[in-house]
Protein backbone atom coordinates (compact mmCIF):
# COMPACT_ATOMS: atom_id res chain seq x y z
CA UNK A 1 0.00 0.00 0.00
CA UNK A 2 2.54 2.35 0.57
CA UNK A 3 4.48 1.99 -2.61
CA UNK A 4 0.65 2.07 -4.39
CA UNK A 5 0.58 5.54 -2.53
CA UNK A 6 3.97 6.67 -3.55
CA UNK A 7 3.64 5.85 -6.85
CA UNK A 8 -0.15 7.58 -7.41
CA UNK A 9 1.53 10.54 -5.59
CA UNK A 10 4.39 11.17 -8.33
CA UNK A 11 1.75 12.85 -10.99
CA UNK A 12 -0.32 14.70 -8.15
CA UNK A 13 3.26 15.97 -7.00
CA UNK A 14 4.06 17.01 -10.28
CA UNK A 15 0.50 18.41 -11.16
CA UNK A 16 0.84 20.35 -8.19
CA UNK A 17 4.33 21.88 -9.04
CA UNK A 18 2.98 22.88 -12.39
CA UNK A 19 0.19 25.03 -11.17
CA UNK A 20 2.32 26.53 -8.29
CA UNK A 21 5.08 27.51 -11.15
CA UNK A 22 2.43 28.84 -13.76
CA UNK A 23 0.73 31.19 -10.83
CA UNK A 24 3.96 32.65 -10.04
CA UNK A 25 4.56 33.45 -13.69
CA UNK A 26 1.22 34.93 -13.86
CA UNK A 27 1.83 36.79 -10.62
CA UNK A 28 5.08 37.79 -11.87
CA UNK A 29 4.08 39.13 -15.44
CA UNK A 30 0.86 40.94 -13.68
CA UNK A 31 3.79 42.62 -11.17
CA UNK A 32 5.83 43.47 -14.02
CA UNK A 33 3.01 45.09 -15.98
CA UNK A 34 1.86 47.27 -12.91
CA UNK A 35 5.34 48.79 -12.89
CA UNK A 36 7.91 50.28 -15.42
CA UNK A 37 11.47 49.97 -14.29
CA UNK A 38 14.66 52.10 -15.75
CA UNK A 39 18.10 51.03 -14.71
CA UNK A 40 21.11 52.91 -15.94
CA UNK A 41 24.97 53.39 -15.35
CA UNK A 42 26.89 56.77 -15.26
CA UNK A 43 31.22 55.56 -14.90
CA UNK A 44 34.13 58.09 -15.68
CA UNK A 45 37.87 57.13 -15.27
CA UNK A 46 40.50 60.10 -15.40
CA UNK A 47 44.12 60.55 -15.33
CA UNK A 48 44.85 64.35 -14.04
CA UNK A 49 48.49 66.30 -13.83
CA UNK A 50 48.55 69.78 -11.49
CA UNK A 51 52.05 71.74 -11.60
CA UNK A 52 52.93 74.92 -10.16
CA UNK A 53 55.71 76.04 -7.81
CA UNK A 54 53.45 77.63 -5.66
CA UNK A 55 51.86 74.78 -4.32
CA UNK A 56 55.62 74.42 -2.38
CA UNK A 57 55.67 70.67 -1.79
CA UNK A 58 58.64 68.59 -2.30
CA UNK A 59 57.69 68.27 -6.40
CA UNK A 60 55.83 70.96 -8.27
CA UNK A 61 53.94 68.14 -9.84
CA UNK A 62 50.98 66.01 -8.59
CA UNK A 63 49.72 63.49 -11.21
CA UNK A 64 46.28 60.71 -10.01
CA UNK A 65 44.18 58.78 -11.39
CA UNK A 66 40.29 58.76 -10.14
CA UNK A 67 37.03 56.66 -10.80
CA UNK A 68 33.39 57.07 -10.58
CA UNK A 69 30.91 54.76 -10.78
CA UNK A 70 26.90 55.58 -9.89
CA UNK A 71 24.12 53.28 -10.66
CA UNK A 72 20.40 54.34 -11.36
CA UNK A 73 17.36 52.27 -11.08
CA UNK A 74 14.01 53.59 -10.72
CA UNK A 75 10.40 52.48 -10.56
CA UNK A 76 7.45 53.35 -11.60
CA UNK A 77 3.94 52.12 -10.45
CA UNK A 78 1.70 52.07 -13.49
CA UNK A 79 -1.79 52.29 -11.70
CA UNK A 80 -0.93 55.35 -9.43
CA UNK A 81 1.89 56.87 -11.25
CA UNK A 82 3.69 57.00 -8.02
CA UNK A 83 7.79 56.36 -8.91
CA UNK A 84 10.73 55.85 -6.98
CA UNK A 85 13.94 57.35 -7.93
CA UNK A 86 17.34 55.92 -6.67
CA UNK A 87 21.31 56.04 -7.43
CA UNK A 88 24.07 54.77 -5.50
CA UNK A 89 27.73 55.37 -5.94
CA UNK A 90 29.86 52.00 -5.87
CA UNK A 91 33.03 54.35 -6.25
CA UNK A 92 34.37 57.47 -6.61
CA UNK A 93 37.65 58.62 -5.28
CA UNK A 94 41.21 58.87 -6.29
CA UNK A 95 42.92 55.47 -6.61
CA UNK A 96 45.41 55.08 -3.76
CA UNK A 97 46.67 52.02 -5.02
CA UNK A 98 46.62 48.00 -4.52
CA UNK A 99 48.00 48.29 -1.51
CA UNK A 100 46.01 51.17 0.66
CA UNK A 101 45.55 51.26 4.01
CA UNK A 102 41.63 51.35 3.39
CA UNK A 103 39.15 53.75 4.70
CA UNK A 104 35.47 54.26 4.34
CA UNK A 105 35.24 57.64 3.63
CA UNK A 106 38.34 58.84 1.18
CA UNK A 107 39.37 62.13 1.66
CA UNK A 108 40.26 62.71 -1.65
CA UNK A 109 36.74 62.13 -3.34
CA UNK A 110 34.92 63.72 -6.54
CA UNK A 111 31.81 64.49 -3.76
CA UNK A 112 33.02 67.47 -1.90
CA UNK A 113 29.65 67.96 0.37
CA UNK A 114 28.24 64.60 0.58
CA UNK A 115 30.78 62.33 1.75
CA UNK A 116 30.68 58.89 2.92
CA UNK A 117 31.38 54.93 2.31
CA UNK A 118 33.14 54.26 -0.79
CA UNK A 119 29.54 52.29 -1.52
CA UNK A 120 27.06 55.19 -0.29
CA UNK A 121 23.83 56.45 -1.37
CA UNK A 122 23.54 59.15 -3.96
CA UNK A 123 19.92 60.13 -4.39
CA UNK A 124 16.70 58.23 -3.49
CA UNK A 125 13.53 60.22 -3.53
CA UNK A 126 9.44 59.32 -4.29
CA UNK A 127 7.56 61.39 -6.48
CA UNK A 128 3.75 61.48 -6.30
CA UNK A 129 1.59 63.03 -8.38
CA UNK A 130 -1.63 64.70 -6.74
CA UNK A 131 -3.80 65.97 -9.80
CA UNK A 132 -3.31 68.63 -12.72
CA UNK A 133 0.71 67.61 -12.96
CA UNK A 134 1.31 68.32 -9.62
CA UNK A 135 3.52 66.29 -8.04
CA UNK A 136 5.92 66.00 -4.37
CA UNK A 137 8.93 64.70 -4.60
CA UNK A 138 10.57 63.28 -1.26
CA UNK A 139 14.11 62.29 -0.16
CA UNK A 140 17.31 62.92 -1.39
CA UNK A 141 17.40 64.72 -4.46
CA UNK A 142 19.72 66.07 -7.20
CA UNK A 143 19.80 70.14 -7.47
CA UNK A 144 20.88 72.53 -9.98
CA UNK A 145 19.90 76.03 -10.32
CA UNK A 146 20.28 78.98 -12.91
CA UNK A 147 22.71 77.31 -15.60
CA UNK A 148 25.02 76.12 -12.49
CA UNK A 149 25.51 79.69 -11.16
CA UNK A 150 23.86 79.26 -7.37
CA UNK A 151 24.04 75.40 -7.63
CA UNK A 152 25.54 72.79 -9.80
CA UNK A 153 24.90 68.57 -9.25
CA UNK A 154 24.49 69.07 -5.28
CA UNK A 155 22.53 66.33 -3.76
CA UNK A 156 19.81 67.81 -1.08
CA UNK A 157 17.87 65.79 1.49
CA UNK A 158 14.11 67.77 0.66
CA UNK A 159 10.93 67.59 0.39
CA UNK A 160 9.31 70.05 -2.55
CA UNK A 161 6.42 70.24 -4.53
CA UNK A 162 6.44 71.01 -8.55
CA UNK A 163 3.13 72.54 -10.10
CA UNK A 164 2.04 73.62 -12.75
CA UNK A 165 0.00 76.64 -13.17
CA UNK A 166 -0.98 79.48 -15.75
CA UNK A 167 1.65 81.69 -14.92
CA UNK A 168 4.36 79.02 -15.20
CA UNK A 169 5.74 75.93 -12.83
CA UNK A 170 5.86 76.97 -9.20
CA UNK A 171 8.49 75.32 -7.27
CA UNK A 172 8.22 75.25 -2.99
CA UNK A 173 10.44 73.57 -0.63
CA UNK A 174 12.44 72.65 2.08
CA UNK A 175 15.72 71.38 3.05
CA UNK A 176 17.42 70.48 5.96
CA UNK A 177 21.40 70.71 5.93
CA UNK A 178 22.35 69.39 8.87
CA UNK A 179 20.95 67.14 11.60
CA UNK A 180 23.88 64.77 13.46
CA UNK A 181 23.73 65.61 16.83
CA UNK A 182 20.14 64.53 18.48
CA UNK A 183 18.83 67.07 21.14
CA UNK A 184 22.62 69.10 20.66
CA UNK A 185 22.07 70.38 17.47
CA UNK A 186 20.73 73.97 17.75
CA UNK A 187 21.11 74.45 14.19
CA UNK A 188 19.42 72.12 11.37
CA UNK A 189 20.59 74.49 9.12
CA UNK A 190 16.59 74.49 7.60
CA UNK A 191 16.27 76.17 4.72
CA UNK A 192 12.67 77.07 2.80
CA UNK A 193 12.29 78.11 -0.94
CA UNK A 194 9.96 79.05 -3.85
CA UNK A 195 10.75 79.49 -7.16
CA UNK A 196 8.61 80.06 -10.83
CA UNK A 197 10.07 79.18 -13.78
CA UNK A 198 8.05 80.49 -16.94
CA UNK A 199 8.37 81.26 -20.51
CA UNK A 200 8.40 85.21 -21.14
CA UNK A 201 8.61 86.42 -25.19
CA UNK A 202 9.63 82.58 -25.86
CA UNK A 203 12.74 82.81 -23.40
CA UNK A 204 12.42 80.43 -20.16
CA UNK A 205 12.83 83.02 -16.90
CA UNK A 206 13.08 81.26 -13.71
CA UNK A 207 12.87 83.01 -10.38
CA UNK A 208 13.95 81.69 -6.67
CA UNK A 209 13.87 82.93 -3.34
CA UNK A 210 15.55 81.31 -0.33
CA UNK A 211 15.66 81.54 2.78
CA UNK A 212 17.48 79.94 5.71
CA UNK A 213 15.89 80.06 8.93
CA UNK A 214 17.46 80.79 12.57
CA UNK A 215 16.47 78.60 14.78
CA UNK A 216 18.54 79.74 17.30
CA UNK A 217 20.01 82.92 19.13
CA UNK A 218 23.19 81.99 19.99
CA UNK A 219 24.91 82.36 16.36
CA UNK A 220 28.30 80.82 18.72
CA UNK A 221 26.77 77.80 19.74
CA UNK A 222 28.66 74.21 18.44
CA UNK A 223 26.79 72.96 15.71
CA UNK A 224 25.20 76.47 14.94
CA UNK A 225 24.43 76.62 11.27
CA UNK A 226 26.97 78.97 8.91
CA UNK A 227 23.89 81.72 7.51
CA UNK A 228 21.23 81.74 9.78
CA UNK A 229 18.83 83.92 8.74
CA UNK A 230 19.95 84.54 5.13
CA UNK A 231 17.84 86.01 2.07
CA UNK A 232 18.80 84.97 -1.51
CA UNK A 233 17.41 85.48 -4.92
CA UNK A 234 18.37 84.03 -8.03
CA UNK A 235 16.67 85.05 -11.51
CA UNK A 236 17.72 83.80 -14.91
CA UNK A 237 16.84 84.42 -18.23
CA UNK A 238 17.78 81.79 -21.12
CA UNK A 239 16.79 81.39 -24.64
CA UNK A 240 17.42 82.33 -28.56
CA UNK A 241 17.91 85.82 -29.93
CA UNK A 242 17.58 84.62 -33.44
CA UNK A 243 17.87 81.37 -35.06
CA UNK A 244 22.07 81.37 -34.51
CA UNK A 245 22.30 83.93 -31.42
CA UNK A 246 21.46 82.38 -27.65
CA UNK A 247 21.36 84.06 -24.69
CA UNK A 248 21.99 83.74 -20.93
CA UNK A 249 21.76 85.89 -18.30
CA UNK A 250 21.48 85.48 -14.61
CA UNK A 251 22.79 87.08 -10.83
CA UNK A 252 22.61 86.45 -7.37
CA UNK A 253 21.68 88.11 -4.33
CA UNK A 254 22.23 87.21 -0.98
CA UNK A 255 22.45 89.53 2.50
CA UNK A 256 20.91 89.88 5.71
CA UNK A 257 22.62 86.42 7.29
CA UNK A 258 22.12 86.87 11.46
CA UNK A 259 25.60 85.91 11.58
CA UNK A 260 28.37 88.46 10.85
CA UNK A 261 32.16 87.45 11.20
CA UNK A 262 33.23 91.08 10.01
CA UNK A 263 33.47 92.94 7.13
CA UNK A 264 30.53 91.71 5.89
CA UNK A 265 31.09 87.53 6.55
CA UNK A 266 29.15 86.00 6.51
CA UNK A 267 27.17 87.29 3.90
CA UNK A 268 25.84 89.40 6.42
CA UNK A 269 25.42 92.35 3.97
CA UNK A 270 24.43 92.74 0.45
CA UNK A 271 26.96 90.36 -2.02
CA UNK A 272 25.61 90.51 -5.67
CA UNK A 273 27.44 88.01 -8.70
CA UNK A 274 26.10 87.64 -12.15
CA UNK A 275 26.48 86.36 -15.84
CA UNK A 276 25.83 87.24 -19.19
CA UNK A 277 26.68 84.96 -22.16
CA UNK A 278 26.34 84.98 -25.63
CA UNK A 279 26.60 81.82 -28.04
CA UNK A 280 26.81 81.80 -31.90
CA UNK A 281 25.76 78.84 -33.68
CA UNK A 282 27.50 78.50 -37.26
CA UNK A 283 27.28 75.12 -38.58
CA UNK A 284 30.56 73.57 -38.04
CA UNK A 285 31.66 76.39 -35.52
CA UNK A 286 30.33 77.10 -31.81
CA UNK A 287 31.56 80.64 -30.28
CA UNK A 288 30.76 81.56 -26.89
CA UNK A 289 31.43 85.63 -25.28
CA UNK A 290 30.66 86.17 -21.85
CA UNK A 291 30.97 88.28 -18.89
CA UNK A 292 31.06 87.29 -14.86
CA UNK A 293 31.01 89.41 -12.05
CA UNK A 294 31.34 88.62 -8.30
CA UNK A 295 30.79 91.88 -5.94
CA UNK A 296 31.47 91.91 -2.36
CA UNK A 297 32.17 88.57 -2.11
CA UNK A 298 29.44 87.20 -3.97
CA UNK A 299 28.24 84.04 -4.31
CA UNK A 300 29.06 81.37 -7.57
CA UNK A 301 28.58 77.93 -7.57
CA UNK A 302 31.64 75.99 -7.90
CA UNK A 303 30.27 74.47 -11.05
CA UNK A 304 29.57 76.95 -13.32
CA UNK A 305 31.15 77.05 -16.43
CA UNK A 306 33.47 79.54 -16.65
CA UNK A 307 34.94 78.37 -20.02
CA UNK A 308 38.22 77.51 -18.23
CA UNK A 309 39.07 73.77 -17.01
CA UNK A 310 40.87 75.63 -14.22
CA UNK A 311 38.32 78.03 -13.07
CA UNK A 312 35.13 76.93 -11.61
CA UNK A 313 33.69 74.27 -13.74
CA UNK A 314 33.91 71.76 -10.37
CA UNK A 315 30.22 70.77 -9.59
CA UNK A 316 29.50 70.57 -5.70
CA UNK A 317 29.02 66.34 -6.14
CA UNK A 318 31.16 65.35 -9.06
CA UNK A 319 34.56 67.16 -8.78
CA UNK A 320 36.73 67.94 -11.77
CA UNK A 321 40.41 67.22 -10.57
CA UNK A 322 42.05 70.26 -12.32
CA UNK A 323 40.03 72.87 -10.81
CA UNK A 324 42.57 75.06 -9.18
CA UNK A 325 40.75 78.93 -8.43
CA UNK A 326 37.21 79.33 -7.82
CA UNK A 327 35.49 82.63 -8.79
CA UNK A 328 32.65 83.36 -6.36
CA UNK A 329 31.50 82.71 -2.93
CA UNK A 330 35.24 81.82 -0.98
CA UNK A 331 35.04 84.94 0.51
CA UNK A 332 31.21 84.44 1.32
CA UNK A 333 30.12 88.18 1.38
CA UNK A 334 33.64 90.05 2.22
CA UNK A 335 33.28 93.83 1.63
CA UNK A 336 35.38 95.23 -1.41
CA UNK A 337 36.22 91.61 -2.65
CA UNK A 338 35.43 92.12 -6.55
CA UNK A 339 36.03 89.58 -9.51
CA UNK A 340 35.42 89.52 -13.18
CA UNK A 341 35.96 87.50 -15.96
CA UNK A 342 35.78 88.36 -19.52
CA UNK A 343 35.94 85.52 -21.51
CA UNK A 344 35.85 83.94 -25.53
CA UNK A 345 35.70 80.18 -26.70
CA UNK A 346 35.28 78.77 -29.58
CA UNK A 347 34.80 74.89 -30.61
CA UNK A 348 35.11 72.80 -34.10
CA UNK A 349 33.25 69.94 -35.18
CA UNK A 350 36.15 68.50 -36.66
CA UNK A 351 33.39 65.20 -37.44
CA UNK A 352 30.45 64.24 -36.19
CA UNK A 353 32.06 62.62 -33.37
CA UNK A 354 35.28 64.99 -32.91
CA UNK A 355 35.13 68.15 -31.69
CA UNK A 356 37.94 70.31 -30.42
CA UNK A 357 37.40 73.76 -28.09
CA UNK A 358 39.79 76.60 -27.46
CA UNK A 359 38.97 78.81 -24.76
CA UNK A 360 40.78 82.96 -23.73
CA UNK A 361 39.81 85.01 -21.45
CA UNK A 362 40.89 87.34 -18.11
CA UNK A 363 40.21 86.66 -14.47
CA UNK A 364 40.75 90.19 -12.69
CA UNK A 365 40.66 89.67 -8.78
CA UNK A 366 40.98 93.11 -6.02
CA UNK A 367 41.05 92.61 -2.65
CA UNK A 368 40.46 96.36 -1.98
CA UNK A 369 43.41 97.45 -1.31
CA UNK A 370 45.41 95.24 -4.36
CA UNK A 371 44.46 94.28 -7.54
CA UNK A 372 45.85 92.42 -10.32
CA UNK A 373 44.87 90.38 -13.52
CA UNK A 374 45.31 86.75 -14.73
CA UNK A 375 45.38 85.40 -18.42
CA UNK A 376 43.57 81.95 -18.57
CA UNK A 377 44.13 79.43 -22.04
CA UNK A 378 42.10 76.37 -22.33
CA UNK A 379 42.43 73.72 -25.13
CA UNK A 380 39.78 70.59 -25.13
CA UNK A 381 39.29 67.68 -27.35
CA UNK A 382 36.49 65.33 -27.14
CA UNK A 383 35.55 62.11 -29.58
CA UNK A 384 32.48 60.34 -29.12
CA UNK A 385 33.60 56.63 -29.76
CA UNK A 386 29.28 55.91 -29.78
CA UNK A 387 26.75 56.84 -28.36
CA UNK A 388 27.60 55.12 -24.62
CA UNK A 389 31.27 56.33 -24.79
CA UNK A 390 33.22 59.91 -24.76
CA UNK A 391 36.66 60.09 -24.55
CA UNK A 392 37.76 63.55 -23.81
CA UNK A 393 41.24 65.20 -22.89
CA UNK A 394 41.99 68.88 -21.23
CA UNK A 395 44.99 71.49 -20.70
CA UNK A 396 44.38 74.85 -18.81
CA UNK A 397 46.83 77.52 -17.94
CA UNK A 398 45.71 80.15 -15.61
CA UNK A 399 48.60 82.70 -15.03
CA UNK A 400 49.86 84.17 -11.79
CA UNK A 401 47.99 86.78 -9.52
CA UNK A 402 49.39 89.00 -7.48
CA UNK A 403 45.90 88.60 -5.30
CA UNK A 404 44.31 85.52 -5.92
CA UNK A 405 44.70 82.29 -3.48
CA UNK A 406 43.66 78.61 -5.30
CA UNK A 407 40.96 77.05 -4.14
CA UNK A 408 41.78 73.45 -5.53
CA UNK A 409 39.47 70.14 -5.08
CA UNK A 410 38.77 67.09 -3.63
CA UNK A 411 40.40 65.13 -5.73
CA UNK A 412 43.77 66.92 -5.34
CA UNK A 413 43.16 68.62 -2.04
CA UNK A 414 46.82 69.50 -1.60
CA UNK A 415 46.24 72.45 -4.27
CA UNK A 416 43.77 74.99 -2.52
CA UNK A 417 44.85 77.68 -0.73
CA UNK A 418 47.81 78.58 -2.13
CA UNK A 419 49.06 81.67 -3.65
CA UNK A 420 50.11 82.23 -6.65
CA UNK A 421 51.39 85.62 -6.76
CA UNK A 422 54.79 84.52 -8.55
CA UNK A 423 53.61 81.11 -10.68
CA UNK A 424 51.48 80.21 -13.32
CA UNK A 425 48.63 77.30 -12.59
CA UNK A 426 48.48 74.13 -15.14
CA UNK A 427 46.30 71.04 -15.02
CA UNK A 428 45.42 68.81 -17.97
CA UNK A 429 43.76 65.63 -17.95
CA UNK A 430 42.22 62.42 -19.98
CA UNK A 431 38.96 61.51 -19.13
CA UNK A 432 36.80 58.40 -20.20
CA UNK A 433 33.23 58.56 -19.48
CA UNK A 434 29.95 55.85 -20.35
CA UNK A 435 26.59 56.49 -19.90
CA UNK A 436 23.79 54.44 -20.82
């Protein structure tokens, strides 16, 4: 009896199997449908060289090589339109070599305000829609503001709220800077915003307005935020003159901080910075013109595009290695602190895949009482080998200043503050990049 019921069991077993494999598939292709899925990878390897005497080590010469690698997947439920939006970064510092005494958190690393485990979370926010294209988007979230010029590839833990209305898209929010120290914190360096961004004689004008508020009185207390109580605007215009002339133009403001560490630190009076750029599109030839101002200290994003590879052009979460001098914001509001730029570039399309750039221009930097000028040269090639792969390679000179201090990177931390009063700056480097 017991090898009849063994036997007679076999094809009730396997009957059984069947059914339990075809629900999951069902299961599984009814799961799938409810929800669209993108995945995608963002990698860049570089070899960089800095030189200059006045970075005074034992060699005038600092040469690395760096990776970055950040993977994207998000989600997207079908039904509600609710989606969930996440990257992490697997790597991205400078290579230290095989045999490293290894930390979690590099120094040297292309995120200079985020910074954590070599594996580490890069953004991960939900956006839900509530009616009429409205949606909220919560969690961490990648920022950039007014062509790079107040903010360029930051990553901001937020909460803010996109909609759409006749006037334009309205933009609110709120971050939160810092929060580390439960029930010692005085300072969670909260910050609120609203912004519009609208189309005005068929150029797109955006608008924002932030503020950071104090949430406490004693601006010396550990932990205290850096610009309690701080006012900033930031207006752009962008768009096409004609069909071969474009057009940017943008500023910021920013005063009225609680905290004031003299001379008008920190940004405790009026700072003002802005940009005006002109492009010219003719067929195989691209030629940029613009002009950049920073008074009193005033505030530029790291990662605005100066049109040098030495100036600037560092965004606040990916760092470019041969970013020596940034224009803007170092002196955060100091009184009589004035820079310019005037700059010209031009770029080739050798081929549809090769394209080479030469960039001139003058940085002018017066500390009130001393004030002196820099030539900068820039020379860029870049080949797409398809449409996943760029290979691209750099070489800027900026030349001495009698006034200006370098501000360097993360990648080659060694070159900030130095002066360079009697030495020209170079960097140059080879970059790969994929993106698919």
């Amino acid at each position: 009896m017991a090898q009849q019921s063994k036997i007679t069991s076999r094809p009730l077993t396997k009957a059984l199997g069947t059914a339990s494999i075809l629900g999951m598939a069902i299961a599984g292709a009814n799961f799938a449908n409810a929800i669209q899925t993108d995945f995608g990878v963002d990698y860049r390897a570089q070899a960089f060289v800095v030189d200059s005497e006045a970075f005074g080590g034992s060699s005038d010469t600092d040469t690395g090589l760096a990776n970055l690698l950040r993977l994207k997947a998000n989600f997207k439920h079908e039904d509600s339109g609710v989606s969930l939006h996440t990257s992490i970064e697997l790597a991205g510092d400078r290579w230290s070599g095989d045999t490293r005494t290894y930390t979690t958190a590099s120094d040297d690393a292309y995120n200079a305000s985020n910074r954590g485990d070599n594996v580490r979370l890069d953004t991960a926010f939900v956006r839900i829609p509530y009616g009429n294209g409205a949606v909220v988007n919560v969690g961490r979230q990648a920022t950039s503001w007014n062509n790079c010029f107040l903010v360029c590839d930051d990553r901001r833990d937020r909460i803010n709220t996109v909609i759409p209305t006749s006037l334009g898209v309205v933009v609110l929010g709120y971050d939160r800077r810092q929060d580390t120290a439960s029930f010692y914190n005085p300072d969670n360096g909260d910050m609120v915003n609203a912004g519009l961004i609208t189309k005005i004689g068929g150029f797109t004008t955006g608008l924002l307005y932030v503020h950071w508020l104090e949430n406490t009185d004693d601006l010396t207390a550990p932990g205290a935020y850096a610009i309690p109580g701080m006012h900033l605007f930031s207006p752009y215009i962008s768009g096409n003159l004609t069909d071969t002339v474009s057009l940017d133009v943008g500023m910021n403001w920013q005063g009225s901080a609680a905290r004031d560490a003299g001379n008008g630190t920190i940004y405790s009076d009026s700072s003002t910075a802005e940009y005006l750029r002109l492009g010219f599109d003719l067929d195989m030839v691209d030629l940029g013109f613009q002009v950049i101002g920073a008074q009193d200290g005033g505030l530029i994003s790291g990662g605005f595009d100066t049109f040098s590879s030495v100036i600037n052009n560092n965004p606040e979460s990916t760092a470019n290695p041969t970013s020596l001098y940034q224009m803007g914001g170092v002196k955060a509001g100091l009184e009589d602190f004035d820079e310019y730029i005037v700059a010209a570039r031009a770029g080739f399309d050798v081929s549809p895949r090769l394209t080479l750039t030469g960039a001139v221009g003058m940085l002018n930097v017066d500390d009130g009482t001393d004030d002196d000028s820099s030539m900068f040269y820039d020379l860029q090639a870049s080949y797409m080998v398809n449409e996943a792969v760029t290979t691209s390679a750099t070489w800027g000179m900026l030349t001495k200043n009698d006034v200006g201090t370098t501000r360097g990177n993360t990648l080659v931390p060694g070159s900030g503050g130095a002066s360079f009063e009697d030495d020209d700056l170079m960097a140059a480097s080879l970059n790969v990049n994929v993106k698919f």
